[in-house]
Protein backbone atom coordinates (compact mmCIF):
# COMPACT_ATOMS: atom_id res chain seq x y z
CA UNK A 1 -100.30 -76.62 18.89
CA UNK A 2 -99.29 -73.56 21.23
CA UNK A 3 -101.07 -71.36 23.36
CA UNK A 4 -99.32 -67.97 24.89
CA UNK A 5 -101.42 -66.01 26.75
CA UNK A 6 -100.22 -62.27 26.17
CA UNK A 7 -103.21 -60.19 28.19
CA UNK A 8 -105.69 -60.56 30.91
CA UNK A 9 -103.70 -62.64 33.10
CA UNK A 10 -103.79 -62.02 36.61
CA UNK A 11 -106.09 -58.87 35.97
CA UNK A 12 -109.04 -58.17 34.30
CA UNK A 13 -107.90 -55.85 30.90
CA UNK A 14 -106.14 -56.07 27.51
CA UNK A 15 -107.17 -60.12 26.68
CA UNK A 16 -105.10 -61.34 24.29
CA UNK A 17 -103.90 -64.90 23.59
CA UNK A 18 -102.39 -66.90 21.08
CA UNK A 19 -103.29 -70.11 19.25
CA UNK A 20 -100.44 -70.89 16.82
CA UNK A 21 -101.02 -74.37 14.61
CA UNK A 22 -100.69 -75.77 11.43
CA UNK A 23 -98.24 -72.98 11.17
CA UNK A 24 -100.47 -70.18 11.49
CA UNK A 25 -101.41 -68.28 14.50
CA UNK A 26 -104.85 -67.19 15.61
CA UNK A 27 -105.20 -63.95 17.89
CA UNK A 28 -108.25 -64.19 19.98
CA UNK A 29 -109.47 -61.22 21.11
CA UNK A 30 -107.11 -57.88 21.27
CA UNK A 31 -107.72 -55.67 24.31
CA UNK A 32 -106.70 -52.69 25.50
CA UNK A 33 -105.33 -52.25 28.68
CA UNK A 34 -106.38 -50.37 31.39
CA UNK A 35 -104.04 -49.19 34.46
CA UNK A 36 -101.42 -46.84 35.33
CA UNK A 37 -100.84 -44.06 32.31
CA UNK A 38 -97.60 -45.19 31.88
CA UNK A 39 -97.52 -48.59 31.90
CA UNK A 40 -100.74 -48.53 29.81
CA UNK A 41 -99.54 -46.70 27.00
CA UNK A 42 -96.66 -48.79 26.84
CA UNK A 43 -98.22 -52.38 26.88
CA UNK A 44 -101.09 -51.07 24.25
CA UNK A 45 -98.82 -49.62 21.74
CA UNK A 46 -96.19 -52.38 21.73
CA UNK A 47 -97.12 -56.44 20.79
CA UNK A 48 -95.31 -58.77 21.65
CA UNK A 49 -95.12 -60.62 18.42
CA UNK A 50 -95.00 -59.49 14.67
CA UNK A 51 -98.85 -58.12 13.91
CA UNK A 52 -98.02 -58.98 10.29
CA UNK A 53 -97.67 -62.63 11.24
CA UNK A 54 -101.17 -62.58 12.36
CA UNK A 55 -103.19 -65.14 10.40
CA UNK A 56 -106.88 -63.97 11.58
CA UNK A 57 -107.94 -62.67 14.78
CA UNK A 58 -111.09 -64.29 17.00
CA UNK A 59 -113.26 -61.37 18.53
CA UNK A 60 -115.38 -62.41 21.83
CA UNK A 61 -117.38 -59.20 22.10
CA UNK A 62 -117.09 -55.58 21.76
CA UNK A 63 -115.59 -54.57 25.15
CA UNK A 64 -112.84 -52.24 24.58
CA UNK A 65 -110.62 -54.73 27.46
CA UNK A 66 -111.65 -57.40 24.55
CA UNK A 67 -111.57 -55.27 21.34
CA UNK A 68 -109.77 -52.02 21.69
CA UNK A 69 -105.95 -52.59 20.75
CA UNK A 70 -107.31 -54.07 16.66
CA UNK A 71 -107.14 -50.67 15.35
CA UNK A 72 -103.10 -50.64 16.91
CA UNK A 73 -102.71 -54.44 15.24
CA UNK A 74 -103.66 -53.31 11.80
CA UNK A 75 -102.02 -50.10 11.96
CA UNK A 76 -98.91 -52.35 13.04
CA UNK A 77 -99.57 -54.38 9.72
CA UNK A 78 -102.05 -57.06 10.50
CA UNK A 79 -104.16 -57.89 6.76
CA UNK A 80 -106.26 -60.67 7.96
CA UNK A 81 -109.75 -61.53 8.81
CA UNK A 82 -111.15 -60.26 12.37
CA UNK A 83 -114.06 -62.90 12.92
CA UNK A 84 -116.84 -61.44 15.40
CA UNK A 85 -120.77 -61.93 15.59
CA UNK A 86 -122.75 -59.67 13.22
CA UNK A 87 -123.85 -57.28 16.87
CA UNK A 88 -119.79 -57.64 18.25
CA UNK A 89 -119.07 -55.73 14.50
CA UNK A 90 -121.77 -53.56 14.68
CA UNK A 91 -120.63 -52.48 18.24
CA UNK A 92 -117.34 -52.12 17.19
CA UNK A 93 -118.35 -49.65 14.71
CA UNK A 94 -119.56 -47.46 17.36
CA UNK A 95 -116.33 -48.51 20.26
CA UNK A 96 -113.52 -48.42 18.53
CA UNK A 97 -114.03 -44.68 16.47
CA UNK A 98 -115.37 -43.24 20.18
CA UNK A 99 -111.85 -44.87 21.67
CA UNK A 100 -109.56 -43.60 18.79
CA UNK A 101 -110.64 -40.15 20.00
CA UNK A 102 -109.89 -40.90 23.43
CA UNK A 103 -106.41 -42.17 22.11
CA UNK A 104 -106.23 -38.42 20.09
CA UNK A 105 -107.40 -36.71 23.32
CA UNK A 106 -104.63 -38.50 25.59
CA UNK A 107 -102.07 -37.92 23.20
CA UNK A 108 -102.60 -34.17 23.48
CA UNK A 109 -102.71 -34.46 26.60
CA UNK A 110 -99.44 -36.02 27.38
CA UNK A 111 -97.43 -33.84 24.51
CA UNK A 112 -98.66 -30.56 26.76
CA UNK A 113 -96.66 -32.47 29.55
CA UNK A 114 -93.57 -33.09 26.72
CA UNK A 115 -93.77 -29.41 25.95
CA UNK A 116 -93.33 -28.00 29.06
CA UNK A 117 -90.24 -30.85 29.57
CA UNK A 118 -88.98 -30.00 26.36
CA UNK A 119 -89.59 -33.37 25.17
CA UNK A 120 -90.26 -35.01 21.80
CA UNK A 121 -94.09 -35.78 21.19
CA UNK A 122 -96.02 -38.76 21.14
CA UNK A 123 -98.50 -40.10 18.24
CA UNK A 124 -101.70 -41.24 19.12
CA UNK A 125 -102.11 -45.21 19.57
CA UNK A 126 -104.45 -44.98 16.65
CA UNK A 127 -106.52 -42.63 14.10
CA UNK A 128 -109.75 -42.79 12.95
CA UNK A 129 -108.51 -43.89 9.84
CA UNK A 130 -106.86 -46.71 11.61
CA UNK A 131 -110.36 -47.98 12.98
CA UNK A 132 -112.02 -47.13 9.36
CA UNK A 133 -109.58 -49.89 8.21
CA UNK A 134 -109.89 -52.28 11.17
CA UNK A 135 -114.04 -52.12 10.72
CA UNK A 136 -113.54 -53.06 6.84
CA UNK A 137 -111.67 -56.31 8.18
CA UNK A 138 -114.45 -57.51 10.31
CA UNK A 139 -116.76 -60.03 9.01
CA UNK A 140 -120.30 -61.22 11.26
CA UNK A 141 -120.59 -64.32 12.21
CA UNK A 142 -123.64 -66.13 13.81
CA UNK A 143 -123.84 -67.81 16.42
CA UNK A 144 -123.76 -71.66 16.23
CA UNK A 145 -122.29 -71.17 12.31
CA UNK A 146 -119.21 -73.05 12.03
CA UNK A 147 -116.56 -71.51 10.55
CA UNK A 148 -113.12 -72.33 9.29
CA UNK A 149 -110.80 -69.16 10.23
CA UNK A 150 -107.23 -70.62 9.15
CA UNK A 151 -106.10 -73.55 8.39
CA UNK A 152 -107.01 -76.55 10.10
CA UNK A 153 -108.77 -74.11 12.58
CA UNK A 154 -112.51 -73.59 13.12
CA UNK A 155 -114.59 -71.81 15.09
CA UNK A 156 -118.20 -71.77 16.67
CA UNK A 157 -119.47 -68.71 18.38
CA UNK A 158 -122.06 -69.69 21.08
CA UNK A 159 -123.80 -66.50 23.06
CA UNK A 160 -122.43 -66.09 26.49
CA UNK A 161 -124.99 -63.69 27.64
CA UNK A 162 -122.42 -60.85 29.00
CA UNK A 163 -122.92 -57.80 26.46
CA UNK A 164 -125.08 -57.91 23.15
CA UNK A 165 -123.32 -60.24 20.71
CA UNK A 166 -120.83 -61.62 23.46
CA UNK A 167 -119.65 -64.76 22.60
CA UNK A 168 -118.51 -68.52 24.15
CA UNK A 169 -115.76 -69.56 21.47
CA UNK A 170 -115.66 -73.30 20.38
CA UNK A 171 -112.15 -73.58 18.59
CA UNK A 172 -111.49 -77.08 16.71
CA UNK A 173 -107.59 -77.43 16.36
CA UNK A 174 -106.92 -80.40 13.52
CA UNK A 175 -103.67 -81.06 13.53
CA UNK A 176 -101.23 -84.23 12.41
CA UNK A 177 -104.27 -86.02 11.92
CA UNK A 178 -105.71 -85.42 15.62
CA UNK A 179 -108.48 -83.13 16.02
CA UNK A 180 -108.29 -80.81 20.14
CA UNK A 181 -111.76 -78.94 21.08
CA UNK A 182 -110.52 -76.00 22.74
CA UNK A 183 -113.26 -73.26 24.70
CA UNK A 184 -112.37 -69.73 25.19
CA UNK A 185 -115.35 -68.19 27.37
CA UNK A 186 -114.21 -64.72 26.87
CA UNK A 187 -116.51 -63.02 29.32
CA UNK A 188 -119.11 -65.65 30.67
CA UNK A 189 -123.06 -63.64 31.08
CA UNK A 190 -125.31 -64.62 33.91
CA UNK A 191 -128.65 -66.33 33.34
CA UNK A 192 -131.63 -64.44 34.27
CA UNK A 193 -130.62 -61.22 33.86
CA UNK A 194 -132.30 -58.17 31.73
CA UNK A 195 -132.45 -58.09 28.24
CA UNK A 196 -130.04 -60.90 26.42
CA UNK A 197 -130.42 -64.64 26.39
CA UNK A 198 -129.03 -67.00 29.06
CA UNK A 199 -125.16 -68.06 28.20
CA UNK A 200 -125.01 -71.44 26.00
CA UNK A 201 -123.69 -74.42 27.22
CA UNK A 202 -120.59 -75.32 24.77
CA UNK A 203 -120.01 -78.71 24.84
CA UNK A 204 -117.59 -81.04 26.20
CA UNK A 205 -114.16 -79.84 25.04
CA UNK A 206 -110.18 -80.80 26.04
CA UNK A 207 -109.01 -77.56 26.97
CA UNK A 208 -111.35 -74.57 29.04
CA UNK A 209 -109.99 -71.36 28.92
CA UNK A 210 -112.20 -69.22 31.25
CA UNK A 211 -112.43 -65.78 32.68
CA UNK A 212 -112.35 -65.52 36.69
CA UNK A 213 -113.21 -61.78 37.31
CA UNK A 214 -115.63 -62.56 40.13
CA UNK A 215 -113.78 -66.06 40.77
CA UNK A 216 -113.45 -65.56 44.72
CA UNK A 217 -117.49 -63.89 44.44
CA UNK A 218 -121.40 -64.87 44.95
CA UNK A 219 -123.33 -62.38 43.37
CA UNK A 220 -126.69 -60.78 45.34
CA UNK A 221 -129.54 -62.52 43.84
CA UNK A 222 -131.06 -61.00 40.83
CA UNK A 223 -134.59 -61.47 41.78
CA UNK A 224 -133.98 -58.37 44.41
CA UNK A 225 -131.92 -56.17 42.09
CA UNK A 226 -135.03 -53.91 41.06
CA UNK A 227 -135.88 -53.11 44.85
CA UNK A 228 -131.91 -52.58 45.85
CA UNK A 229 -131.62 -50.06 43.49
CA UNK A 230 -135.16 -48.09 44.14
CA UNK A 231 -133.68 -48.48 48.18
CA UNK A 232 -130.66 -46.41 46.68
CA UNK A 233 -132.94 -43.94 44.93
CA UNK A 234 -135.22 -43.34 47.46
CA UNK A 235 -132.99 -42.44 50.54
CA UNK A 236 -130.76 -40.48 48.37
CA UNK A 237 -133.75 -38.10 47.16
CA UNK A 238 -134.58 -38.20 50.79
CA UNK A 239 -131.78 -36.64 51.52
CA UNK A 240 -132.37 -34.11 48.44
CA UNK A 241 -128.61 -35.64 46.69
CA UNK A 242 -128.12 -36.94 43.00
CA UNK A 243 -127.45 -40.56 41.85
CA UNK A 244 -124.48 -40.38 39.34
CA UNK A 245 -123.74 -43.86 38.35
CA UNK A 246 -120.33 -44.92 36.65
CA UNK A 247 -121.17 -47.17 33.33
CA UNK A 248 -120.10 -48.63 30.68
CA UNK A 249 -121.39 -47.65 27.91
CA UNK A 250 -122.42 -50.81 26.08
CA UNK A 251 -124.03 -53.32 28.28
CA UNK A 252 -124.61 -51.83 31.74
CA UNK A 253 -126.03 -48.58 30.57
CA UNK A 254 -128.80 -50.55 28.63
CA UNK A 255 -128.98 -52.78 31.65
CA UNK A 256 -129.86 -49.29 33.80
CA UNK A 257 -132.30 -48.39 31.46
CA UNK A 258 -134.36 -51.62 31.15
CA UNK A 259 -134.56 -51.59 35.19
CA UNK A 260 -135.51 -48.11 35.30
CA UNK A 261 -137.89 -48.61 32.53
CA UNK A 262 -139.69 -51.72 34.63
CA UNK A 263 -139.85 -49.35 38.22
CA UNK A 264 -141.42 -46.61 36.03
CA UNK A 265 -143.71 -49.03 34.20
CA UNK A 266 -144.77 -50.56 37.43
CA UNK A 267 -145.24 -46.71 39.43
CA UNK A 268 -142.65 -47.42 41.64
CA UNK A 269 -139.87 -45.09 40.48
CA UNK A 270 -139.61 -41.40 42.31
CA UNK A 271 -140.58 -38.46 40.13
CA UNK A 272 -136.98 -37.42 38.96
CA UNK A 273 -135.41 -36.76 35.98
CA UNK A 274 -132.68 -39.97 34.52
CA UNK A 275 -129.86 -38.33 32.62
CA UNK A 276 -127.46 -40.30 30.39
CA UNK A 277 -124.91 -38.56 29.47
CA UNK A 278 -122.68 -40.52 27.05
CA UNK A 279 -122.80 -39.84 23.09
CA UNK A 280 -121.30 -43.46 23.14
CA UNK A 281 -124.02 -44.70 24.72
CA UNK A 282 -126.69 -43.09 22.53
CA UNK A 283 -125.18 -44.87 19.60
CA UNK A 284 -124.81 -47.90 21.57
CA UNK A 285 -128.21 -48.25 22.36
CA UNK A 286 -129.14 -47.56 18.40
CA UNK A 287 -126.81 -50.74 18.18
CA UNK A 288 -129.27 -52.71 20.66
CA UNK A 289 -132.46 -51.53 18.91
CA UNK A 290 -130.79 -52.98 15.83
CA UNK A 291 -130.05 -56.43 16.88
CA UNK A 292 -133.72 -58.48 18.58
CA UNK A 293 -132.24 -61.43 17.72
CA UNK A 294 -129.94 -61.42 20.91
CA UNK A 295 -132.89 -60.52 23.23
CA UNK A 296 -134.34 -62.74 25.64
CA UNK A 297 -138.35 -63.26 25.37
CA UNK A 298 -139.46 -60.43 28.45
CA UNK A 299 -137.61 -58.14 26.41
CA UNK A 300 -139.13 -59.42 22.93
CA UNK A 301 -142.37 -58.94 24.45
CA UNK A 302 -141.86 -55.47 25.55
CA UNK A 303 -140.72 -54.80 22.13
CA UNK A 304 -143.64 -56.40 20.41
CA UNK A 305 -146.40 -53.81 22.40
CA UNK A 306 -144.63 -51.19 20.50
CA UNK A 307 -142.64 -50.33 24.07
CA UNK A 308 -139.20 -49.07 23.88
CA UNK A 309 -137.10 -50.10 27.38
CA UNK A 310 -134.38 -47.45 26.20
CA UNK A 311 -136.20 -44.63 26.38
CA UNK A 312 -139.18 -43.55 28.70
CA UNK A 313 -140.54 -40.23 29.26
CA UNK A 314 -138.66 -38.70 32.12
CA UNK A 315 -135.13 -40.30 30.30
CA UNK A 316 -132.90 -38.04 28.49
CA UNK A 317 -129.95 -38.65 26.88
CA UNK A 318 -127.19 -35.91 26.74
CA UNK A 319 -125.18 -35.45 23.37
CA UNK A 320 -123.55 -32.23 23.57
CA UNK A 321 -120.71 -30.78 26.15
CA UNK A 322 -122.95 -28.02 27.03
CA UNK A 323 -125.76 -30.09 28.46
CA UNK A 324 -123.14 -31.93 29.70
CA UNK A 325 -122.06 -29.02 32.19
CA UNK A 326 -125.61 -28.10 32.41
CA UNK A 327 -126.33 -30.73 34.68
CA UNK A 328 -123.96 -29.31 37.38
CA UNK A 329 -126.14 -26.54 38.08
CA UNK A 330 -129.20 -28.56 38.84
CA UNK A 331 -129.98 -28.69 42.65
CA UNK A 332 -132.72 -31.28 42.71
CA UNK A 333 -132.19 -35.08 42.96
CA UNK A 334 -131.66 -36.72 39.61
CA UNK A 335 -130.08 -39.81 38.13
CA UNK A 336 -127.06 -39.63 35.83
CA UNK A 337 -125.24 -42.43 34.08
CA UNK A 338 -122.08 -41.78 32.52
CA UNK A 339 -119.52 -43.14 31.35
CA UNK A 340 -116.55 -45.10 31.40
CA UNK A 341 -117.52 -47.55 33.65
CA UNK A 342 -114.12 -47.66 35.90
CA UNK A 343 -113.93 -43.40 35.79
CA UNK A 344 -110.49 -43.41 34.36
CA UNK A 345 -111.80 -41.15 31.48
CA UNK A 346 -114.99 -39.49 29.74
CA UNK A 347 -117.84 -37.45 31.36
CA UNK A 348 -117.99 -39.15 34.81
CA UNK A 349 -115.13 -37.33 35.98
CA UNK A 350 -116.56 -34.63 35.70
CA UNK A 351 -119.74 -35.59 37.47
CA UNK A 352 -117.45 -37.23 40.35
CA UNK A 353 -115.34 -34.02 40.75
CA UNK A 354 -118.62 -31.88 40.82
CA UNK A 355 -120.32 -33.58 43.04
CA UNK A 356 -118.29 -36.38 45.55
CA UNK A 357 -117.90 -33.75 47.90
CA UNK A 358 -121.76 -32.96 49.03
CA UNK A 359 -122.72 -36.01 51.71
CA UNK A 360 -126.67 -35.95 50.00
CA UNK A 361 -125.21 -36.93 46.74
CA UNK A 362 -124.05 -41.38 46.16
CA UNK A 363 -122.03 -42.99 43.69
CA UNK A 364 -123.78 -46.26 42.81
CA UNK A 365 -121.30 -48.64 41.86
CA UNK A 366 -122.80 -51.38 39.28
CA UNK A 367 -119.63 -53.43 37.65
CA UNK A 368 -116.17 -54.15 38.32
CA UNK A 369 -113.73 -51.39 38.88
CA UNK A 370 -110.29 -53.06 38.18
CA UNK A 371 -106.98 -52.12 40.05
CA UNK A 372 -105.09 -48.92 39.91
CA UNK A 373 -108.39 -47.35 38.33
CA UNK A 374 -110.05 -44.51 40.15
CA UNK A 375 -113.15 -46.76 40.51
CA UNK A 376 -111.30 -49.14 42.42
CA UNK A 377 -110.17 -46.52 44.49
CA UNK A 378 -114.09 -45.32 45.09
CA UNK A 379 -115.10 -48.58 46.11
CA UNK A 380 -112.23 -48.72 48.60
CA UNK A 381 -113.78 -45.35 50.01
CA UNK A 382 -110.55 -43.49 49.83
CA UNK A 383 -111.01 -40.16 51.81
CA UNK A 384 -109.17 -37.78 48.98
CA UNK A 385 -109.11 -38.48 45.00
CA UNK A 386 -106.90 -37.42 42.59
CA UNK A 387 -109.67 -35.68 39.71
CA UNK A 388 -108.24 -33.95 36.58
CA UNK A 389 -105.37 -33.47 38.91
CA UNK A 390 -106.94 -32.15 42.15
CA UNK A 391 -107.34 -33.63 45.23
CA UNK A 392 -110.82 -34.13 46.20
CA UNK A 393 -112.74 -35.16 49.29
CA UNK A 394 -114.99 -38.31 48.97
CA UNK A 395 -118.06 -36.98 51.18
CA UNK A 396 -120.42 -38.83 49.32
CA UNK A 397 -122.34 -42.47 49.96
CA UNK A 398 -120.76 -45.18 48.29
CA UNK A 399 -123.60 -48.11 47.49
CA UNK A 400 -122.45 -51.09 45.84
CA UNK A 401 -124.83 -53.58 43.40
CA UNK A 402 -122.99 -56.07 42.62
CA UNK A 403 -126.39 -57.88 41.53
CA UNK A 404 -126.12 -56.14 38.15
CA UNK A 405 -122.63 -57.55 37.62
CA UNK A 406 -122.27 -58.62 33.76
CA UNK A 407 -119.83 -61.24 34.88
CA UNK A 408 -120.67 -64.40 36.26
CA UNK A 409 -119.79 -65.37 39.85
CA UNK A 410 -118.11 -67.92 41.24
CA UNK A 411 -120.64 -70.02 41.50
CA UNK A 412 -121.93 -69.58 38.32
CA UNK A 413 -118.56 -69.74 36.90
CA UNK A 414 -118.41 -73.45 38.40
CA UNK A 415 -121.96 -74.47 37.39
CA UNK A 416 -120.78 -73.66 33.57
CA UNK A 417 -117.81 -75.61 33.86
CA UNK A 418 -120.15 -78.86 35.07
CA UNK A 419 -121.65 -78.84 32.29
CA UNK A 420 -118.57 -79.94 30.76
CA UNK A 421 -117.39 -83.80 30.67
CA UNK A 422 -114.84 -83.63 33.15
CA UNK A 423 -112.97 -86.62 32.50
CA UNK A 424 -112.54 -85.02 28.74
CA UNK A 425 -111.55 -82.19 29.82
CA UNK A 426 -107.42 -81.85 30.27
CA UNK A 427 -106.69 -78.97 31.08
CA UNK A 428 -107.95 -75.56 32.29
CA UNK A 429 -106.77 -72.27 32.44
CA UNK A 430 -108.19 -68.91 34.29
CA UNK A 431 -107.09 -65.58 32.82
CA UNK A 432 -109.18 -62.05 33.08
CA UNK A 433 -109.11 -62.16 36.77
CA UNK A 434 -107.06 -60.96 39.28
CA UNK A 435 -104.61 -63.27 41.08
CA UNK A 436 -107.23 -63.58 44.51
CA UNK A 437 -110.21 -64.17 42.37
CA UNK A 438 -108.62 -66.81 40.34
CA UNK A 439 -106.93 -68.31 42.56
CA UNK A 440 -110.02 -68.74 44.45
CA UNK A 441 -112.07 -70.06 41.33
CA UNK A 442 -109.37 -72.54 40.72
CA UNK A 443 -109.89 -74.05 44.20
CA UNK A 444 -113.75 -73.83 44.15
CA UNK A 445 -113.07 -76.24 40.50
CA UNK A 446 -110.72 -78.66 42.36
CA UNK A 447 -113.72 -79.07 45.36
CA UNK A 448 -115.73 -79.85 42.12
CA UNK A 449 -113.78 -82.10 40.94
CA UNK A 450 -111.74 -80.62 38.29
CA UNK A 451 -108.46 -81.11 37.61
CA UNK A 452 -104.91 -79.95 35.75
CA UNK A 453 -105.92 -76.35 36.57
CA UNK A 454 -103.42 -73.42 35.67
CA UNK A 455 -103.29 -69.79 36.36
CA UNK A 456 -100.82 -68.19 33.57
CA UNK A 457 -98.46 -65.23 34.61
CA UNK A 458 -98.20 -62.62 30.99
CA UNK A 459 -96.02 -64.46 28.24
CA UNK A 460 -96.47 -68.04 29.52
CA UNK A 461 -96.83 -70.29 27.06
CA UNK A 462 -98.64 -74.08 26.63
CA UNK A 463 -98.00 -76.97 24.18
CA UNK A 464 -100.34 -79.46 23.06
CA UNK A 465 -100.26 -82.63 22.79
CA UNK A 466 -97.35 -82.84 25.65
């Protein structure tokens, strides 16, 4: 038995490894990744291995870092089974067609740039039809159902409490008559926090494979993250500025909404109007209404007194481009979520350019903005920004929650891992982190007594048994 891990090593996009056993090889998980332009559209449209070889490929959630490269495997000539919870394919439905139009979009994009060069065009990564094909290949899953998914090679999907339908992966490798428990965390939830269930231990296994995004991080407590953001709200409206909040579109946005729902429930939250302008996220949160079974009991219960924490009467949520640019001309405060989460694409740009330059105005910052993104360079506070290709002065307060962070912390991280048998467990690997934060998890483990801990560089590969 072989691992390779291919993605999401030493940074946090485009996760990707590879189980090969018994003469097959399992993909799990198939990310795109997010960076530089270049270097981007070169890692997502080229695998390193044969796509046709591909025996089935595991799916940990719906994240388009976790998902967004399948429609580029099967156009590439991948026939098997994609095995995901019954919410990860239902997400999917909705990810995947909204990011082959981004892939459509960018493509025109750069063959504008090619004209002007006299240059050959460039095909989009994927189609439409591409992802049409990819969804038809997905089959749901629940969680705790095991499931054999080639041969000699089952899984067990176990919620991890990160994004609706996010899973822990159990793998059992049986091989020459030995049997290795493998655990791939994929992204690891928080407990506590709105909406989904708490993440599920997984058992004692041999090998831990396990994210380390916030790996070098404590998290602000969750018990103060309804006040912290009201504190944000209020002195901005103070100051008469707008709220625009970069967010992902599945996951945080619903997040957002379920606090804002509680403030307004409770009469706490100012008398301003809460924009979301994403059509992702519209369908998205369809997605959530669809799937209870992943909700924790608060939100049940809000459910079950005929509540809705997606939508509240002062909420809107923006579909076409017109409102869009609509909301540039307001002049009162307001709230606007839009997506993509890190700003490297969609309608947050637009809100940035538009309005990062008036000092009333703040960009809340809620999740992880990876390197090289223009998120990352936000959070840095970087006097001028490149937008749509014009410089732009950052005038505007930055404010940083990293209390509604999706990802566990390091401590969290940690407090998973003990509940682990440590002197089963052999081995342990930290991928979808950068180098800092994992190198920082690793040594927070080792104080905790784990041992035999690696941090894989892209293409490195493991054998079991040694």
């Amino acid at each position: 038995m072989t691992l390779q891990f291919l993605g999401a090593v030493q940074t946090v996009t485009g996760s990707m490894h590879l189980l090969t056993a018994n003469g097959t090889r399992v993909l799990f998980d198939c990310g795109l990744y997010q960076g530089r332009r270049a270097e981007a559209f070169e890692r997502n449209r080229n695998f390193p291995f044969d796509a046709s070889a591909i025996t089935a490929v595991v799916l940990s959630h719906a994240h388009i870092d976790h998902a967004g490269n399948l429609p580029n495997l099967v156009r590439n000539g991948f026939k098997g089974t994609i095995f995901a919870t019954s919410a990860t394919r239902d997400l999917c439905g909705v990810m995947l067609y909204d990011s082959a139009y981004i892939q459509e979009r960018d493509a025109e994009y750069v063959n504008k740039q090619h004209a002007k060069r006299k240059e050959p065009p460039i095909q989009p990564i994927y189609t439409p039809e591409d992802v049409e094909q990819t969804m038809a290949q997905i089959v749901g899953v629940r969680y705790r159902q095991k499931i054999e998914v080639a041969e000699g090679i089952s899984i067990t999907f176990m919620d991890a409490g990160h994004i609706l339908g996010s899973a822990v992966t159990l793998i059992e490798v049986r091989e020459n008559g030995k049997t290795t428990t493998l655990g791939f965390s994929g992204d690891l939830g928080r407990k506590n926090m709105p909406i989904l269930k708490d993440p599920e231990p997984i058992g004692d296994v041999d090998i831990w494979i396990s994210e380390s995004t916030y790996g070098g991080r404590i998290h602000e407590p969750i018990s103060g993250m309804e006040q912290r953001l009201l504190e944000v709200v209020q002195r901005t409206i103070d100051r008469g500025g707008k709220v625009i909040i970069p967010a992902f579109s599945v996951g945080k946005t619903q997040e957002l909404l379920y606090v804002l729902f509680t403030l307004n429930d409770s009469g706490r939250l100012p008398a301003i109007p809460i924009f979301v302008d994403s059509p992702l996220s519209v369908n998205a949160t369809e997605v959530f209404r669809a799937h209870p079974e992943c909700f924790d009991k608060e939100t049940l219960k809000i459910i079950l007194a005929n509540e809705d924490p997606f939508g509240f009467g002062r909420l809107k949520f923006i579909k076409s481009v017109d409102e869009s640019k609509k909301l540039n001309d307001m002049k009162e405060p307001c709230i606007i979520i839009a997506s993509s989460g890190m700003c490297e694409a969609g309608r947050i740009l637009h809100h940035l350019k538009n309005n990062i330059q008036d000092p009333r105005n703040t960009v809340l910052v809620v999740g992880f903005m990876a390197e090289h993104t223009l998120g990352r360079r936000i959070v840095e506070r970087q006097s001028e920004l490149k937008i749509f290709g014009d410089m732009v002065q950052l005038k505007s307060e930055v404010a940083i929650l990293n209390a509604f962070s999706a990802h566990a912390g390091q401590d969290e991280l940690v407090s998973y891992a003990q509940t682990m048998n440590k002197t089963k467990l052999r081995k342990v690997f930290l991928v979808h982190g950068e180098a800092a934060q994992a190198q920082e998890l690793s040594r927070k483990l080792s104080e905790a007594g784990f041992g035999n801990i690696s941090i894989p560089t892209k293409g490195d590969t493991a054998e079991f048994p040694r």
